[in-house]
Structure formats: C-alpha cells, structure tokens
N, C-alpha and C. Protein backbone atom coordinates (compact mmCIF):
# COMPACT_ATOMS: atom_id res chain seq x y z
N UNK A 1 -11.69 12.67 -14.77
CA UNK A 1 -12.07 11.28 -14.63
C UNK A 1 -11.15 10.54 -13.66
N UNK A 2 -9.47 10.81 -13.77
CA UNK A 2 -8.80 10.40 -12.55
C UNK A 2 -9.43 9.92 -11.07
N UNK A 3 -9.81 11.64 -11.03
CA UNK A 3 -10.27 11.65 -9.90
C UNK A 3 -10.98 10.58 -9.06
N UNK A 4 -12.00 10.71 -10.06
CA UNK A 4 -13.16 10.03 -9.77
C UNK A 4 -13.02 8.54 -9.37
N UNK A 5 -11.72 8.16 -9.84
CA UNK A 5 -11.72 6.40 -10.47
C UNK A 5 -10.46 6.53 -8.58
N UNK A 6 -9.37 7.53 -8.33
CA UNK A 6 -9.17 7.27 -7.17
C UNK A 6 -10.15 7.69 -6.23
N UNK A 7 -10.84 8.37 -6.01
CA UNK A 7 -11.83 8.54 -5.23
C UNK A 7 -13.03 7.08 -5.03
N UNK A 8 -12.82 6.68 -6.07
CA UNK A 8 -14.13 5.21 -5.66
C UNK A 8 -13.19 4.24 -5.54
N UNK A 9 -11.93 4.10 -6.16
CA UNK A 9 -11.25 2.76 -5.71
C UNK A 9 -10.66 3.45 -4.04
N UNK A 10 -9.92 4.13 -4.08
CA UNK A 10 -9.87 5.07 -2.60
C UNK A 10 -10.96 4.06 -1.63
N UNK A 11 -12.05 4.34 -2.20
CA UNK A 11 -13.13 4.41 -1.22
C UNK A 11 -13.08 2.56 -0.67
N UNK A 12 -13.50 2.04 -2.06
CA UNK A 12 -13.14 0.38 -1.74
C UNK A 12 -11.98 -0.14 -1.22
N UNK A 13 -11.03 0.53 -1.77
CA UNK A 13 -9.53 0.23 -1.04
C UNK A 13 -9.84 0.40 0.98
N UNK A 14 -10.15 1.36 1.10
CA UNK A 14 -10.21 1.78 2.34
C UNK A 14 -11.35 0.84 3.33
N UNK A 15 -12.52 0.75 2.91
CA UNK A 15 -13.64 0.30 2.95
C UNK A 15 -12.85 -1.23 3.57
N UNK A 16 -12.54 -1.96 2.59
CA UNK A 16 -11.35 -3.30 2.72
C UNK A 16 -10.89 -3.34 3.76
N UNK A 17 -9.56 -2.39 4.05
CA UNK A 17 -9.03 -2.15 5.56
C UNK A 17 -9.92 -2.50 6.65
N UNK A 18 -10.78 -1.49 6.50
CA UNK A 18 -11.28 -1.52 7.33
C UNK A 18 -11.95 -2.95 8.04
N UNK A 19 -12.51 -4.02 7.06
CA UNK A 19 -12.79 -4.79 6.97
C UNK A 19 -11.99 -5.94 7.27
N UNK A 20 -11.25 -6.07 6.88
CA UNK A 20 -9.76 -6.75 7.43
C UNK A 20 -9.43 -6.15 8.84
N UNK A 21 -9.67 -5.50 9.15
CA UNK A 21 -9.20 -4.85 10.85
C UNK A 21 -10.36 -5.07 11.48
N UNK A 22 -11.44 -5.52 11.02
CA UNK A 22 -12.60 -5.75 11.80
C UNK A 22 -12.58 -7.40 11.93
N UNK A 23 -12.44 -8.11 10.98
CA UNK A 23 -12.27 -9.34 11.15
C UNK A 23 -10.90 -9.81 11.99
N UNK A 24 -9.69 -9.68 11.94
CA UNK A 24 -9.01 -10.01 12.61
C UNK A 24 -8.72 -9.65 14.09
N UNK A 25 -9.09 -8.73 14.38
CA UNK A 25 -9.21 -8.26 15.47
C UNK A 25 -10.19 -9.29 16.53
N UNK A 26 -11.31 -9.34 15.63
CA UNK A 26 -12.31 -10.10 16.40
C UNK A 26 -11.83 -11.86 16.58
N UNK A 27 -10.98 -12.00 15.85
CA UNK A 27 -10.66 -13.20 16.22
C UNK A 27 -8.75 -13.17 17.09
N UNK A 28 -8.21 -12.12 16.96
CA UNK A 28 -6.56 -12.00 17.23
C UNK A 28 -6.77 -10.54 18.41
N UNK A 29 -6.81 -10.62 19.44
CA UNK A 29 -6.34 -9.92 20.73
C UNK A 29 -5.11 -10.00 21.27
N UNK A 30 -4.01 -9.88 20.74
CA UNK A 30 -2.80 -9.71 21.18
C UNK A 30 -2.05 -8.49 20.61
N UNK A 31 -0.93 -7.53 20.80
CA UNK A 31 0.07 -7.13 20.92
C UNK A 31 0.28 -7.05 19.27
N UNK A 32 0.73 -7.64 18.78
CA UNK A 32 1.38 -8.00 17.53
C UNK A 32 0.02 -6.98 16.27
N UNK A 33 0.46 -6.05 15.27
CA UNK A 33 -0.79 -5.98 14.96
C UNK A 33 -0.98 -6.56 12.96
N UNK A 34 -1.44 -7.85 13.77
CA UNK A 34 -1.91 -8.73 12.81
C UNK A 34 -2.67 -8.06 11.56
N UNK A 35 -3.78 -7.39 11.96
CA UNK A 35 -4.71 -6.67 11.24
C UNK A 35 -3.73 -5.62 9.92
N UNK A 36 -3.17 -5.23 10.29
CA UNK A 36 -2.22 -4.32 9.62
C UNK A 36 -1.36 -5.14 8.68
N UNK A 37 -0.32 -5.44 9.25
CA UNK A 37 0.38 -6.87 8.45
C UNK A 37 -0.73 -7.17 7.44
N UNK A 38 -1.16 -8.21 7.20
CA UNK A 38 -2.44 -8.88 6.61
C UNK A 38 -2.45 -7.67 5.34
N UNK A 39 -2.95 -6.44 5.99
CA UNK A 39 -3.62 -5.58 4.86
C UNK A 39 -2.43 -5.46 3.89
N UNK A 40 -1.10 -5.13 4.26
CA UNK A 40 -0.27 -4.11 3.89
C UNK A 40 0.39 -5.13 2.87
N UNK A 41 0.63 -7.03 3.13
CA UNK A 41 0.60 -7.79 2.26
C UNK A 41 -0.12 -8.54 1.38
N UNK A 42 -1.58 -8.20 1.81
CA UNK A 42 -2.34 -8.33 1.06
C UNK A 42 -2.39 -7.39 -0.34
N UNK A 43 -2.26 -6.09 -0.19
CA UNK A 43 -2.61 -4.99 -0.63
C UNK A 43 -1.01 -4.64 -1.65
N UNK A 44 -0.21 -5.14 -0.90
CA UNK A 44 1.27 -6.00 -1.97
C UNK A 44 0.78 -6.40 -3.11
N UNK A 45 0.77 -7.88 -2.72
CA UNK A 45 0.41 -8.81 -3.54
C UNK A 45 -0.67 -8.48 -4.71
N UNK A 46 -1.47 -8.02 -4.39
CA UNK A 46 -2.66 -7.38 -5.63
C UNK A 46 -2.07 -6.15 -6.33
N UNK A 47 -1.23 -5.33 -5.77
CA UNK A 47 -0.90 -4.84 -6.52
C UNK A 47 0.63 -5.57 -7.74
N UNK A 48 1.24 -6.04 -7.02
CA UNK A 48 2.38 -7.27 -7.65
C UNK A 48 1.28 -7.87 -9.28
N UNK A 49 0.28 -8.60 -8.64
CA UNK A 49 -0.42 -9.30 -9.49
C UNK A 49 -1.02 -8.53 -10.54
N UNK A 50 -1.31 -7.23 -10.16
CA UNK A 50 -2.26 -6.55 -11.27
C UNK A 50 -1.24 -5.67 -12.16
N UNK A 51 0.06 -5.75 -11.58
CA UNK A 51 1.45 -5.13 -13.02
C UNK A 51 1.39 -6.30 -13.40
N UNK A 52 1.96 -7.29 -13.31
CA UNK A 52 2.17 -8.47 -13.74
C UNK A 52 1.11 -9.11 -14.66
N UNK A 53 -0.06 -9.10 -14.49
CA UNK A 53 -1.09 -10.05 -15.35
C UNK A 53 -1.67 -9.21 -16.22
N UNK A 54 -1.51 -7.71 -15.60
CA UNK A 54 -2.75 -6.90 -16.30
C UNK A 54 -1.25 -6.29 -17.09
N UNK A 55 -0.47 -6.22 -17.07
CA UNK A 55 0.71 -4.92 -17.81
C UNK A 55 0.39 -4.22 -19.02
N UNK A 56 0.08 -4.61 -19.71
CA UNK A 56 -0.29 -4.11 -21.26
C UNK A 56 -1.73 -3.68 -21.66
N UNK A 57 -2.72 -3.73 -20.33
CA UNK A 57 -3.67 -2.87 -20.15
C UNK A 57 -3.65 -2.10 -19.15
N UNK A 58 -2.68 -2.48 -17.97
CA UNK A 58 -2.71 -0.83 -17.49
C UNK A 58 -1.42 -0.20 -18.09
N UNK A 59 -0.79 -0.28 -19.18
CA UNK A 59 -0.14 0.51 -19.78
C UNK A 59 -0.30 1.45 -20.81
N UNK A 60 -1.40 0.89 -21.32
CA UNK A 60 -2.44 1.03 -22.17
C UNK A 60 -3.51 2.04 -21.95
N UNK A 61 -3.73 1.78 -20.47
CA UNK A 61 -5.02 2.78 -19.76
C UNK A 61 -5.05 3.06 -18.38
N UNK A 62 -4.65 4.55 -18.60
CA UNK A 62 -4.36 4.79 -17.01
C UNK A 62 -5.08 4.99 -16.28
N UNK A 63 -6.54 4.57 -16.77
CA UNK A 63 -7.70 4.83 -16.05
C UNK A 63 -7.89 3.35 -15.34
N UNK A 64 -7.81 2.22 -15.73
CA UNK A 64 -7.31 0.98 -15.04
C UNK A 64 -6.42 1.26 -13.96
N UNK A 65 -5.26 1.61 -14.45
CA UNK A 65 -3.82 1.60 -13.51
C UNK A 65 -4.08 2.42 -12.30
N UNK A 66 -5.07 4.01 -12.35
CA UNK A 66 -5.14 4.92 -11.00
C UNK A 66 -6.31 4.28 -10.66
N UNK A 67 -7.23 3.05 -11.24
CA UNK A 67 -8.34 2.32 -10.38
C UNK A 67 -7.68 1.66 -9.38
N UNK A 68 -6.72 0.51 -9.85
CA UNK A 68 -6.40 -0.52 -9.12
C UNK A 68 -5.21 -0.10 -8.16
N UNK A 69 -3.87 0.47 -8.60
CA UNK A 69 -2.88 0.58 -8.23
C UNK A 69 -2.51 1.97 -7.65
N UNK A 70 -3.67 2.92 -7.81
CA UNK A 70 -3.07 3.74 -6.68
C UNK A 70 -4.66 3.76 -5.77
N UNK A 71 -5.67 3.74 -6.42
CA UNK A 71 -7.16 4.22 -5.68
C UNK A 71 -7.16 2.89 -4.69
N UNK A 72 -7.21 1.44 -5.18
CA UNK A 72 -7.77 0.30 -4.43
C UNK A 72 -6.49 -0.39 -3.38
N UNK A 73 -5.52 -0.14 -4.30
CA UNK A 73 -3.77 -0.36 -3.24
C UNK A 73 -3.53 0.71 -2.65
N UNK A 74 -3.77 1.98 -3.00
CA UNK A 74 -3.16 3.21 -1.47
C UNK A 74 -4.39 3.16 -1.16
N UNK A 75 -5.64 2.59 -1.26
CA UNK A 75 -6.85 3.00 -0.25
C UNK A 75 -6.67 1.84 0.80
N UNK A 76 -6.29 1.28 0.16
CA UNK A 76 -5.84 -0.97 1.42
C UNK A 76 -4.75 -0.29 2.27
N UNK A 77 -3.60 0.30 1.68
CA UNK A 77 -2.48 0.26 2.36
C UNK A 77 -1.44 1.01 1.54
N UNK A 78 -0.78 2.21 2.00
CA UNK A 78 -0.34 3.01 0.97
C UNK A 78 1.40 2.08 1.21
N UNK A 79 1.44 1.18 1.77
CA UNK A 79 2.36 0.12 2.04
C UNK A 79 3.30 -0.71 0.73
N UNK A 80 1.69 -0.62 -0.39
CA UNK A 80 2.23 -1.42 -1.05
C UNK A 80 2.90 -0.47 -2.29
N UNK A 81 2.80 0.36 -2.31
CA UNK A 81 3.55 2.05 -3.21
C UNK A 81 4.51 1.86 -2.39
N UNK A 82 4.45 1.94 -1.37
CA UNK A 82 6.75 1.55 -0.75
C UNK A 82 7.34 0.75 -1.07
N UNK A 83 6.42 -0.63 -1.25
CA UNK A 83 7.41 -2.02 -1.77
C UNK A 83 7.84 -1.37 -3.07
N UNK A 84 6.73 -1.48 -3.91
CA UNK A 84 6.74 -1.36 -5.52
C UNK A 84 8.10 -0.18 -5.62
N UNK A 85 8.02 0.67 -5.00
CA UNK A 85 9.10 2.00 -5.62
C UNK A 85 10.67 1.05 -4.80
N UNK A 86 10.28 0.59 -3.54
CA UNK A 86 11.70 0.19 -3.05
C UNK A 86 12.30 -1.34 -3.99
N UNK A 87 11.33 -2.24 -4.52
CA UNK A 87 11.41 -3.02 -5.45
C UNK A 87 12.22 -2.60 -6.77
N UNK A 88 11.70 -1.20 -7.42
CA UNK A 88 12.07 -0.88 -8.71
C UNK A 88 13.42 -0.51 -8.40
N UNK A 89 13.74 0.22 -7.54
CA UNK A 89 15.03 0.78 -7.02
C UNK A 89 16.15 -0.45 -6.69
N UNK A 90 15.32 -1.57 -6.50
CA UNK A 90 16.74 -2.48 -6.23
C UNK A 90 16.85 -3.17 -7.53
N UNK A 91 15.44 -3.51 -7.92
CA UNK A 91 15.98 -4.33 -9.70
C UNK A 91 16.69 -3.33 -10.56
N UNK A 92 16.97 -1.84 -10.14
CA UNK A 92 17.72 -0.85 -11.08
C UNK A 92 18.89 -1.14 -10.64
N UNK A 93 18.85 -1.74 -9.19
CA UNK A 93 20.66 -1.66 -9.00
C UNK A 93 21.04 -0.58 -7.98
N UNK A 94 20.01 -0.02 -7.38
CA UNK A 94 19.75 1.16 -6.87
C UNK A 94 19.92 0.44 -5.03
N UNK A 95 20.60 0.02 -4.44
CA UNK A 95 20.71 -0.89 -2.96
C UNK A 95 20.85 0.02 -2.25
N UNK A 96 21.44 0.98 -2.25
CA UNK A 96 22.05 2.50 -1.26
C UNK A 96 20.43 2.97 -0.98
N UNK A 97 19.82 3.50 -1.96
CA UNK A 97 18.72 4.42 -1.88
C UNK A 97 17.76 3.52 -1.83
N UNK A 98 17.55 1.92 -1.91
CA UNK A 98 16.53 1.54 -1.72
C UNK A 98 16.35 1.04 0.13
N UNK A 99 18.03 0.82 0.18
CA UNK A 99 18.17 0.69 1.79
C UNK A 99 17.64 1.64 2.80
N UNK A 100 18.40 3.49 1.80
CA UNK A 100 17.81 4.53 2.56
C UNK A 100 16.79 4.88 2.89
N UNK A 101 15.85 4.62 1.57
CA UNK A 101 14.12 4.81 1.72
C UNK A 101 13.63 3.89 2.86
N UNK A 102 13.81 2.96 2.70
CA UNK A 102 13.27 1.69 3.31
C UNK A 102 13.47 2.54 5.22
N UNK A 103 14.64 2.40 5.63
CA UNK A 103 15.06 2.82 6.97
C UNK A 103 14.46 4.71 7.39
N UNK A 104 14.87 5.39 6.06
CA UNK A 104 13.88 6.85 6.40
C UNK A 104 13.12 6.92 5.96
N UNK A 105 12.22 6.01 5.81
CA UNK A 105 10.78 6.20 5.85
C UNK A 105 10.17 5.38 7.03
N UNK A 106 11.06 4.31 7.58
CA UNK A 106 10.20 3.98 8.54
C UNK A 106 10.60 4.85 9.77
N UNK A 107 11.05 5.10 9.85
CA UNK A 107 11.62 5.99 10.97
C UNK A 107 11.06 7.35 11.21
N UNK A 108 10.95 7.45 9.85
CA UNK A 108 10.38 9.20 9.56
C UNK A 108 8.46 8.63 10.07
N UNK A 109 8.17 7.44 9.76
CA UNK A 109 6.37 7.51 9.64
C UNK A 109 6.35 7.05 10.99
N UNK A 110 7.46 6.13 12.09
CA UNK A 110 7.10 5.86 13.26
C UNK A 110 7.26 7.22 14.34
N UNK A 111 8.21 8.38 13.97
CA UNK A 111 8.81 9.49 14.25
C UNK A 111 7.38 10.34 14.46
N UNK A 112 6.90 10.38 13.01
CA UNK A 112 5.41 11.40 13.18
C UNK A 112 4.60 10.48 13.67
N UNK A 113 4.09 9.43 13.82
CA UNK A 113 3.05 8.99 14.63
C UNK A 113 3.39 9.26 15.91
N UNK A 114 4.51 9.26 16.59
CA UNK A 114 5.22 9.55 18.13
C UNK A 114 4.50 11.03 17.94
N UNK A 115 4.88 12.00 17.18
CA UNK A 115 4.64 13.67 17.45
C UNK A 115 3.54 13.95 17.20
N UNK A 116 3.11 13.20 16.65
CA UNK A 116 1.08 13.51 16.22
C UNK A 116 0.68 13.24 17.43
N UNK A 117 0.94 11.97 18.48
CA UNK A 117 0.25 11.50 20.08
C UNK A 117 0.51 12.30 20.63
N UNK A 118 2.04 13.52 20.75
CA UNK A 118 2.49 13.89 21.52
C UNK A 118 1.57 15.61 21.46
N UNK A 119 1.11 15.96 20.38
CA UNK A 119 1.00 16.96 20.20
C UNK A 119 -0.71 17.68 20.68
C-alpha cells in the first residue's frame, strides 16, 4: 500500500512542479531560477505545516505521513527532506553535521549536475 500512496502523491507532487515551472516561467524570463525557488519553499512550508498541524495523525498513520511528506513533498521538491533532516540536526544540537550536510550536499548535487552535462 506504501507504494501506491508514494507513487500517486509522487505523481501530484511532481505534476505541481511542473506546474509551478510552467506558470512562472511564463511570466519571469530572467537568469535567476524563480520557478525552482518557489517550488522548493513552497514544498518546505507544506511539509513544515503538515508535521505541525497534522502530528498525531501522521504519527498515528504512516499511510498519511508517505502520502504527504515523502510522495507529495519529494514529488514538489525533494528540497524540502533536506530542510526537515538539516532542521532536526540543528534543534538536536547537531551545528557541525548540519553545516556539513548543508555545504556536501550542495556541492555534491551542483558537482553531479556539472558531470551528468559533461558526460
């Protein structure tokens, strides 16, 4: 049943993006990529909101929790699974490894997008 529930929020999650990159685009032609931004805090924020309001039903049911927070937030933007883990890591007290993640992972995901063009 997992599956199924990331596979259709997946699908809407993604679906979204896409949608958001179609609208901003058509109105934002510059350099900067707006479209992205937008998603990746959008796709934050809903997930922020749906621990927060929903907690004790998606704790309750993880068939909620892999709908919203990994199928419909990693299908928007797998962006907002970096805040959330680099978030938990600093409210633990964790600043070293939340600094580290933060810097090797962007480095590491701008690194392979460079070798994926190159290849």
């Amino acid at each position: 049943m997992n599956w199924l529930l990331v596979f259709l929020g997946g699908g809407l999650g993604a679906t979204m993006r896409f949608g958001t990159s179609a609208l901003v685009t058509k109105w934002w032609q510059h350099v900067f990529p707006l479209a992205t931004l937008i998603s990746n805090v959008v796709a934050c924020l809903v997930l922020g909101v749906t621990l927060a309001l929903l907690r004790d039903k998606i704790q309750s049911n993880e068939q909620w929790y892999t709908f919203m927070v990994i199928g419909i937030c990693g299908g928007y933007s797998t962006f907002s699974s970096f805040a959330k883990e680099n978030l938990d890591l600093f409210e633990k007290g964790n600043y070293l490894m939340g600094g580290l993640n933060i810097v090797v992972s962007v480095a590491l995901c701008i690194a392979a997008v460079y070798i994926g063009k190159k290849v």
